[in-house]
Protein backbone atom coordinates (compact mmCIF):
# COMPACT_ATOMS: atom_id res chain seq x y z
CA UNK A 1 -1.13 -8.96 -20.09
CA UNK A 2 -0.87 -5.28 -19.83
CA UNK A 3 -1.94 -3.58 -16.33
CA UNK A 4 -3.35 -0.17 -16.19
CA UNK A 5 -6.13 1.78 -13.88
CA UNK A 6 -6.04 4.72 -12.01
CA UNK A 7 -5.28 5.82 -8.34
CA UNK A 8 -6.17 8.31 -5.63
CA UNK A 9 -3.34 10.15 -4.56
CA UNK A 10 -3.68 13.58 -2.35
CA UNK A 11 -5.78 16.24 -4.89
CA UNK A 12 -6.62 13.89 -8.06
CA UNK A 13 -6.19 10.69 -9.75
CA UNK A 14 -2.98 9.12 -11.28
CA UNK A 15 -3.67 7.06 -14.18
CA UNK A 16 -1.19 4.28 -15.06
CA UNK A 17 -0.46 1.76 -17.92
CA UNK A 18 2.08 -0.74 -18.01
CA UNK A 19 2.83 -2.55 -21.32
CA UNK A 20 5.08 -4.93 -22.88
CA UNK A 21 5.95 -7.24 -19.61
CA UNK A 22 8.75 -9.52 -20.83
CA UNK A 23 10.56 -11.86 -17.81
CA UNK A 24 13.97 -11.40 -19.70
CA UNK A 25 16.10 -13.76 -17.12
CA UNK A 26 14.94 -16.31 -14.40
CA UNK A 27 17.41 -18.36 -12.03
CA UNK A 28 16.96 -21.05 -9.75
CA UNK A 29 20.50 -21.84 -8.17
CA UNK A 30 18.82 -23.73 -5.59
CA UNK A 31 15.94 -26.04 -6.14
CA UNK A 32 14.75 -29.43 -5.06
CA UNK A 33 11.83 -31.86 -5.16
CA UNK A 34 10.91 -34.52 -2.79
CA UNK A 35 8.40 -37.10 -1.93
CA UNK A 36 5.51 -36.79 1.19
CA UNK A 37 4.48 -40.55 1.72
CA UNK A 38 0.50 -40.20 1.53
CA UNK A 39 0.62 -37.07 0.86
CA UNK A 40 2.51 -36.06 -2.81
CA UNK A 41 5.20 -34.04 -4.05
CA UNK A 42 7.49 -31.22 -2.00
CA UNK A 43 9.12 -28.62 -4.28
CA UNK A 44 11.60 -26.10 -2.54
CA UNK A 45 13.14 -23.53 -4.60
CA UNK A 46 15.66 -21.10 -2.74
CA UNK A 47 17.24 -18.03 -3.58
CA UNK A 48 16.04 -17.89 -7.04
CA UNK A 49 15.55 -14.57 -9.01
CA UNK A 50 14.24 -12.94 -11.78
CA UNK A 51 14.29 -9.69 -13.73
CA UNK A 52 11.21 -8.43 -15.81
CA UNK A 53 11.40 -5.58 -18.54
CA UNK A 54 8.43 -3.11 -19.24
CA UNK A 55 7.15 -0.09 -20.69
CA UNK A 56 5.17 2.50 -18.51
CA UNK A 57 2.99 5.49 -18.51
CA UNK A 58 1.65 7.65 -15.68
CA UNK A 59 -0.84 10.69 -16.05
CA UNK A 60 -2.52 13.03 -13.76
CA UNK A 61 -3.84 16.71 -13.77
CA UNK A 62 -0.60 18.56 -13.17
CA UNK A 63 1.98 16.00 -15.54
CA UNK A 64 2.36 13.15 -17.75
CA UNK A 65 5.60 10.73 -18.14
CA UNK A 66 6.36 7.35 -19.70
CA UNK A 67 9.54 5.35 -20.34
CA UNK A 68 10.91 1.61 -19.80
CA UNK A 69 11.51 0.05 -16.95
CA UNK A 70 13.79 -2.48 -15.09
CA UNK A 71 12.18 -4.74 -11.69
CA UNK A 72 14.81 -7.27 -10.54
CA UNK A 73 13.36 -9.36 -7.98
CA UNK A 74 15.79 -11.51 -5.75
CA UNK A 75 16.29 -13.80 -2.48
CA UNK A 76 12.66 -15.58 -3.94
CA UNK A 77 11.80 -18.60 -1.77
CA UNK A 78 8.96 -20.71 -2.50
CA UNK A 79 7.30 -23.76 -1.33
CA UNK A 80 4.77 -25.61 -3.15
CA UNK A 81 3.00 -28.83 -1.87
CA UNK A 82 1.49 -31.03 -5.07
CA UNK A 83 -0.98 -33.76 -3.68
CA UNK A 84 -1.09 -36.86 -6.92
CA UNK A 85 -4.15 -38.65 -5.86
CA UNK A 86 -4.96 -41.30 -8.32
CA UNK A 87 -8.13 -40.09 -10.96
CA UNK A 88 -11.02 -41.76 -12.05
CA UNK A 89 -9.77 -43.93 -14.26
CA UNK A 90 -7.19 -44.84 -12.06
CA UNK A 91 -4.24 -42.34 -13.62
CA UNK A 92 -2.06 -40.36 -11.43
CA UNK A 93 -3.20 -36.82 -11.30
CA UNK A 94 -1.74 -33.67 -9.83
CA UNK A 95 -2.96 -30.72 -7.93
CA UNK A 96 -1.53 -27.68 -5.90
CA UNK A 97 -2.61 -28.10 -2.51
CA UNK A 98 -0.34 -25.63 -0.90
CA UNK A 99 2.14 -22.41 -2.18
CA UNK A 100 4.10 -20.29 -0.10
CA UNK A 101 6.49 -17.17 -0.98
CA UNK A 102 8.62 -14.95 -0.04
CA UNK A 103 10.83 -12.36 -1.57
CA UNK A 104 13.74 -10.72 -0.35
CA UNK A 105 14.66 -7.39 -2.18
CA UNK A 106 13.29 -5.66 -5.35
CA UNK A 107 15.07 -3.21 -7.15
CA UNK A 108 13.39 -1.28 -9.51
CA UNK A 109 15.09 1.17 -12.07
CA UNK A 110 12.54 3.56 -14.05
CA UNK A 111 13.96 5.40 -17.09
CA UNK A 112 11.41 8.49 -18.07
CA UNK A 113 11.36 11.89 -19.60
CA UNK A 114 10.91 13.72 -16.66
């Protein structure tokens, strides 16, 4: 979905839009899944990355830009903990009990008019 709203900054507001978020790459080079006796499922995912294409807009009292935009986001870590309790009828279900991340660097490249 597209994000937009409006900050305070200083003497006035800044309104902002961003449109047309596409994740254009995603890598996991390290990723693995493992069993918690009792408990569920373990997956560990290490030093993945990703890199997410937008457009943008920006507007206050004194100016007004727009252009595209380039956020790559690397050294992502994350650890999610899946309990698989059984369901009523008896069928293995799954839930997120626990998520945790992390990320390393973000590099963000804004092309504008201005």
């Amino acid at each position: 979905p597209d994000l937009s709203g409006y900050e305070k900054y200083g003497l006035g507001n800044v309104k902002y839009n961003i449109s047309r978020i596409h994740v254009t790459a995603v890598e996991f080079p390290s990723a693995s899944i493992s069993f918690i006796p009792g408990t569920g499922i373990k997956l560990v995912i290490g030093n993945a990355s990703l890199t997410i294409d937008m457009n943008w807009n920006i507007r206050t009292w004194m100016f007004k830009d727009s252009g595209k935009s380039t956020v790559y986001i690397s050294k992502v870590f994350v650890t999610a903990i899946f309990s698989t309790p059984p369901d009523n009828t008896g069928h293995t279900s799954m839930s997120l009990t626990g998520c945790r991340t992390t990320s390393g660097d973000i590099d963000i490249k804004l092309n504008g008019k201005s």
